[in-house]
C-alpha atoms as a PDB file:
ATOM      1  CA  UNK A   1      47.982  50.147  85.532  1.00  0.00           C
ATOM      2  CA  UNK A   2      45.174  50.172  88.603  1.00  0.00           C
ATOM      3  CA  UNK A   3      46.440  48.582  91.586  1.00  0.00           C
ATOM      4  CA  UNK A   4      44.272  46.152  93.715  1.00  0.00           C
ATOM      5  CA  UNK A   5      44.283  45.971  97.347  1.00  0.00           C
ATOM      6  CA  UNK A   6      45.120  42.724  99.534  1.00  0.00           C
ATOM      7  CA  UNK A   7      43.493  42.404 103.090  1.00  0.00           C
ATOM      8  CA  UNK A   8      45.706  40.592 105.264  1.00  0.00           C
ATOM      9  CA  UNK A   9      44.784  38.987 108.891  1.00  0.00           C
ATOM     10  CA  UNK A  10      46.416  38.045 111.656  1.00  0.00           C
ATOM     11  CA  UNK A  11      45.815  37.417 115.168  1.00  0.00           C
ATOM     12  CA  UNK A  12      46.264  40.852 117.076  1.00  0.00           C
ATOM     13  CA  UNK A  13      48.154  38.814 119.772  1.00  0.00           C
ATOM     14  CA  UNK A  14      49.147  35.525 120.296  1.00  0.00           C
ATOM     15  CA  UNK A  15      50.380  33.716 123.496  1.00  0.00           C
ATOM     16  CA  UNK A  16      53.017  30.968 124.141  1.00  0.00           C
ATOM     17  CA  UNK A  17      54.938  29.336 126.711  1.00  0.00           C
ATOM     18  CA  UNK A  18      58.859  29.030 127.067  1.00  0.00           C
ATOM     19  CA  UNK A  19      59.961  25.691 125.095  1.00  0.00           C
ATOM     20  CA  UNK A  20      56.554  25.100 123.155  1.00  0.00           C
ATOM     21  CA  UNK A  21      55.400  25.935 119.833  1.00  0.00           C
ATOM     22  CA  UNK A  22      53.113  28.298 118.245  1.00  0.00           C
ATOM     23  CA  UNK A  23      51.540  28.919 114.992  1.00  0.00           C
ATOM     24  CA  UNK A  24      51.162  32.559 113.626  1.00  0.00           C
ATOM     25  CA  UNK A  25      48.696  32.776 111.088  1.00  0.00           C
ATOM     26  CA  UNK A  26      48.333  35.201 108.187  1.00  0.00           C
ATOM     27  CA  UNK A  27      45.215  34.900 106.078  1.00  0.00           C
ATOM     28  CA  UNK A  28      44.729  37.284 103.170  1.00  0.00           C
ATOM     29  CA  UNK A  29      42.004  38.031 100.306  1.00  0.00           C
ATOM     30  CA  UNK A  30      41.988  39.737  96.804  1.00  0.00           C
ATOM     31  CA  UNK A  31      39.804  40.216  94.618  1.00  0.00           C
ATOM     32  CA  UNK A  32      42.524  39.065  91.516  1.00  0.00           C
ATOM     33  CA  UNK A  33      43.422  35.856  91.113  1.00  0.00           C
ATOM     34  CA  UNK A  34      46.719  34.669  93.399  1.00  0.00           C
ATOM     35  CA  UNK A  35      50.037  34.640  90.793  1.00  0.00           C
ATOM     36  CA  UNK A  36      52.737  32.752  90.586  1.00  0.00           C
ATOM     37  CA  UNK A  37      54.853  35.485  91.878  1.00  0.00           C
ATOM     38  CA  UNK A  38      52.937  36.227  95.112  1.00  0.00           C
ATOM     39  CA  UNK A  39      55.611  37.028  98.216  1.00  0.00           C
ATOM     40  CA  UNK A  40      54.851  36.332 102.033  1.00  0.00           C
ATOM     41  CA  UNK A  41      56.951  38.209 103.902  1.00  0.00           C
ATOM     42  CA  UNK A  42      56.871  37.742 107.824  1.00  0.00           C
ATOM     43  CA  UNK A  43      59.211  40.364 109.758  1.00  0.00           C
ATOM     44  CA  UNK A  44      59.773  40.436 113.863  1.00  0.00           C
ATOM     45  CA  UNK A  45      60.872  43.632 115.804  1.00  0.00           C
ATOM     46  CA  UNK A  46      61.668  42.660 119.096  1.00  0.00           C
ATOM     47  CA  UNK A  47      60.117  43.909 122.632  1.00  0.00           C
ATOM     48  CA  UNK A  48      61.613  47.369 122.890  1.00  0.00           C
ATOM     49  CA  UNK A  49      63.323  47.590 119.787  1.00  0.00           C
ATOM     50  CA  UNK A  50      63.195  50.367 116.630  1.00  0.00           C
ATOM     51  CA  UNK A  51      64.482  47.960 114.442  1.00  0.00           C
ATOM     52  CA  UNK A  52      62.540  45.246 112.580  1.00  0.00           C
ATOM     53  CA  UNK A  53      64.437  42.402 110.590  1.00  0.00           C
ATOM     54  CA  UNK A  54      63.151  39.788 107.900  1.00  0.00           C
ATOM     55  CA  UNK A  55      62.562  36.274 109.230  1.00  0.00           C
ATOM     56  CA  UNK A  56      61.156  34.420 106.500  1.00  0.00           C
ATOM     57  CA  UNK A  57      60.316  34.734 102.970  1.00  0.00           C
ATOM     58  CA  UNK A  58      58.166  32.797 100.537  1.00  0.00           C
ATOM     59  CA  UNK A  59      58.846  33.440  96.835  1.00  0.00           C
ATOM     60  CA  UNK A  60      58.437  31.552  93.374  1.00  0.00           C
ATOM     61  CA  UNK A  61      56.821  28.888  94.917  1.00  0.00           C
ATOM     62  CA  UNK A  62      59.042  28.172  97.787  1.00  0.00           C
ATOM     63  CA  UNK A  63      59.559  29.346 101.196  1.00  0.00           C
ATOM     64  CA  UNK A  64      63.282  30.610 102.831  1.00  0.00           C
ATOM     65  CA  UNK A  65      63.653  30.685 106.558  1.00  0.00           C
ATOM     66  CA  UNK A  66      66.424  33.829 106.726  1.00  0.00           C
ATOM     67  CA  UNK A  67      69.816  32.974 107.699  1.00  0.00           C
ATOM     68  CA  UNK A  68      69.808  35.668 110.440  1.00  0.00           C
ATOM     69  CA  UNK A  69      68.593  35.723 114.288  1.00  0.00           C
ATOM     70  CA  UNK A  70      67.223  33.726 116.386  1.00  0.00           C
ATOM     71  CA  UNK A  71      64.300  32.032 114.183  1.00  0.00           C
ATOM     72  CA  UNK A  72      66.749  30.189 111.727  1.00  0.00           C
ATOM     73  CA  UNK A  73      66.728  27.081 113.196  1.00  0.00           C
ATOM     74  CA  UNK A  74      62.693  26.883 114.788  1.00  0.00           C
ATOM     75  CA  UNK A  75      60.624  28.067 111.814  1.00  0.00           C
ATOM     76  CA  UNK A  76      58.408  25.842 109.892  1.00  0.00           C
ATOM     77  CA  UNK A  77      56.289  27.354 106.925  1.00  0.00           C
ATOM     78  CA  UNK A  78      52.585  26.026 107.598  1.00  0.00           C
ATOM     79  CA  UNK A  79      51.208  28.136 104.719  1.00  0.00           C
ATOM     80  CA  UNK A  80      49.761  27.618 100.731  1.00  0.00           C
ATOM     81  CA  UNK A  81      49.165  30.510  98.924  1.00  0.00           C
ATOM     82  CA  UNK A  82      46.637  28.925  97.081  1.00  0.00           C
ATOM     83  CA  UNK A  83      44.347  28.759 100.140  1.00  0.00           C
ATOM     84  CA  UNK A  84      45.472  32.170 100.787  1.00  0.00           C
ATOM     85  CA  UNK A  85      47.684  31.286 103.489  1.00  0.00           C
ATOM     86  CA  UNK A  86      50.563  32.591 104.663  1.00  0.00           C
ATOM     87  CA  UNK A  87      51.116  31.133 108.022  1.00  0.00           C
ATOM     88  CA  UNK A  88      54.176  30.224 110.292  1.00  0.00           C
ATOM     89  CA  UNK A  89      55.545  28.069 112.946  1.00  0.00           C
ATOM     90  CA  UNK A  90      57.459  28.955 115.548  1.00  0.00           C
ATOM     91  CA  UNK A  91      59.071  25.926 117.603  1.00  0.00           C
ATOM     92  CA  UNK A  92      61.033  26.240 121.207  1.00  0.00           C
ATOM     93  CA  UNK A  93      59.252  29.357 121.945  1.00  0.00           C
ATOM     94  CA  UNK A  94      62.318  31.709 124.065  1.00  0.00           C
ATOM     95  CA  UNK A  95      61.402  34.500 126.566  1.00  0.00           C
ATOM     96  CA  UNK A  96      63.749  36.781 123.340  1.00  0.00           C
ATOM     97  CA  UNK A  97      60.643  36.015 120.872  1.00  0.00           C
ATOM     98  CA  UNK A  98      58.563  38.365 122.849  1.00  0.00           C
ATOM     99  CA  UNK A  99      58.095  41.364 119.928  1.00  0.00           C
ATOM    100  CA  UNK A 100      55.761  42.460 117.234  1.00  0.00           C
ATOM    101  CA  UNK A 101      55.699  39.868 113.755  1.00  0.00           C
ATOM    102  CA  UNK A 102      54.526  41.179 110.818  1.00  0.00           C
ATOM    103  CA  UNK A 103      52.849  39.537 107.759  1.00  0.00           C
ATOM    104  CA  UNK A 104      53.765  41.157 104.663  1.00  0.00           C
ATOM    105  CA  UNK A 105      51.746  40.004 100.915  1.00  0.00           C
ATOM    106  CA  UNK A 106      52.473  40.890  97.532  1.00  0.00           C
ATOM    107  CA  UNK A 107      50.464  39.689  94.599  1.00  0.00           C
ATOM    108  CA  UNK A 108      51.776  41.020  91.458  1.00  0.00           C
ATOM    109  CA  UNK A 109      49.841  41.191  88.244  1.00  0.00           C
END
């Protein structure tokens, strides 16, 4: 079956100070129509790390903050699909947040 390609945006970088919050945004397009099943998928590698873990995950309709690391407690999903939105909060910004998040979309047919 042909395969359709989603553009995703984000910000290229986003600023913060210790103990505030910020929103990272992830805005995507496509030309099909946005399913039921479409999965966000936001990941963070840390500041001099090889190793990127999953932070959050929205599937089925709801979104699951990922019982690992540091984020567990200080994410807020801010997004809706249906605007073609896939946007997080993070709250009580720590120096340890410094790193490179990634906003993964999947829009099966």
């Amino acid at each position: 079956s042909p395969v359709s390609p989603i553009h995703v945006y984000t910000q290229r970088e986003v600023y913060g100070t210790v103990g505030s919050r910020v929103t990272l945004s992830c805005s995507f397009w496509s030309s099909e129509w946005i399913s039921e099943d479409i999965s966000i998928t936001w990941h963070f590698q840390a500041e001099g790390s090889r190793d990127s873990i999953s932070i959050f995950h929205y599937a089925k309709g709801q979104p699951y903050i990922d019982d690992v690391g540091t984020f567990k407690e200080r994410m807020e999903w801010a997004g809706n699909p249906r605007r073609r939105d896939g946007s997080i909060v993070i709250h009580s910004l720590e120096p340890s947040d410094n790193g490179t998040f990634t906003c993964d979309v999947k829009n099966p047919p």
